[in-house]
C-alpha atoms as a PDB file:
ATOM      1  CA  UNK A   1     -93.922 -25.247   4.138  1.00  0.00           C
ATOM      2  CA  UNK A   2     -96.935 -26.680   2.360  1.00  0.00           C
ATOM      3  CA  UNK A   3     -98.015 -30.002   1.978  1.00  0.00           C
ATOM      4  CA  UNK A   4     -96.626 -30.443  -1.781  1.00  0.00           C
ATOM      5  CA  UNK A   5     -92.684 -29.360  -0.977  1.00  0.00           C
ATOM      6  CA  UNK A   6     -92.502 -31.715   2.350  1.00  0.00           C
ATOM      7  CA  UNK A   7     -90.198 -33.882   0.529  1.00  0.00           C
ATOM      8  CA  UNK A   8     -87.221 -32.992  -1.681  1.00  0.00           C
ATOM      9  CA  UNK A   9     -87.110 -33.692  -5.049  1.00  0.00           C
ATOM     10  CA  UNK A  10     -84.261 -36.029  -4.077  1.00  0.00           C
ATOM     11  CA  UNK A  11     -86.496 -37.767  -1.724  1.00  0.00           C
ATOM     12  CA  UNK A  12     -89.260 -38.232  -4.034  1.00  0.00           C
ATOM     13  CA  UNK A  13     -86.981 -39.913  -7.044  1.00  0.00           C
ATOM     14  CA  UNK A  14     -85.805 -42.083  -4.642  1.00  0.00           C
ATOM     15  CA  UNK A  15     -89.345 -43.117  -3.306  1.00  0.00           C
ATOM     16  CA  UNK A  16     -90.705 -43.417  -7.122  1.00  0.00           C
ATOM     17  CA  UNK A  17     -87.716 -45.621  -7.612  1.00  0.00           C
ATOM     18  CA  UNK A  18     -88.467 -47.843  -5.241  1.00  0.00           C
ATOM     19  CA  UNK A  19     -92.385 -48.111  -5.798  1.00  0.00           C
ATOM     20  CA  UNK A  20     -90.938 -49.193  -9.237  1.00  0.00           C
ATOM     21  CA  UNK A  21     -88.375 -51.344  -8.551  1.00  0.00           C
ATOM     22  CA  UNK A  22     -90.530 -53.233  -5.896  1.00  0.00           C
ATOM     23  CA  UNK A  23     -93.958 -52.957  -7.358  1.00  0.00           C
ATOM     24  CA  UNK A  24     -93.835 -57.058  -8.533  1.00  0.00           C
ATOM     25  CA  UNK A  25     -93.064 -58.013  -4.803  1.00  0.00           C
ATOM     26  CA  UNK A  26     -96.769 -56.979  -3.618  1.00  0.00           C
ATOM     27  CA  UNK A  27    -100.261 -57.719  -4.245  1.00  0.00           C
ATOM     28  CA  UNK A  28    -101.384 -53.715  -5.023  1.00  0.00           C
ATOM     29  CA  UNK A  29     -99.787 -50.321  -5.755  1.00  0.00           C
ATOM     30  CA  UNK A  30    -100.818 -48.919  -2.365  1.00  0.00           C
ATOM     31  CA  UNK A  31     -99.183 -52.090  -0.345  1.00  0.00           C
ATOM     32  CA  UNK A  32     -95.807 -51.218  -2.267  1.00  0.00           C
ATOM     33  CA  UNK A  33     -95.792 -47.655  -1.106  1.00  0.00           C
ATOM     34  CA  UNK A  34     -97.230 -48.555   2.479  1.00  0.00           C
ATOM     35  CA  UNK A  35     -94.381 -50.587   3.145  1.00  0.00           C
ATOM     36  CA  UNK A  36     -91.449 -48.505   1.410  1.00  0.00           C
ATOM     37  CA  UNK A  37     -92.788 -45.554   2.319  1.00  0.00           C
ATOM     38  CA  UNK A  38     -91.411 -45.867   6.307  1.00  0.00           C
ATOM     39  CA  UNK A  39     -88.087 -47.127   4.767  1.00  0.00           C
ATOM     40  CA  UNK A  40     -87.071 -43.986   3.718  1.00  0.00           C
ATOM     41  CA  UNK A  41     -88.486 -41.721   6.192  1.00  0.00           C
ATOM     42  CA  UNK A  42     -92.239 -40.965   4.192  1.00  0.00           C
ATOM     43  CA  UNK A  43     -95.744 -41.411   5.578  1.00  0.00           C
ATOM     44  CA  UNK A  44     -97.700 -43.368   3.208  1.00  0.00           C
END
């Protein structure tokens, strides 16, 4: 499987979701995703 289709198309609404919902709570875009990312099973 390559690097692009690691996560399904489920997995990656869901992650986008979050970044979005939760993107006031932190100082930068990257810190979101760093700390949802391990929340739903997702390197960062």
């Amino acid at each position: 499987m390559n690097k692009s289709n690691k996560y399904s198309p489920e997995v990656r609404a869901r992650a986008v979701r979050l970044v979005q919902e939760h993107r006031s709570e932190y100082p930068s875009l990257w810190s979101t995703i760093e700390s949802i990312a391990p929340k739903i099973g997702c390197s960062a």
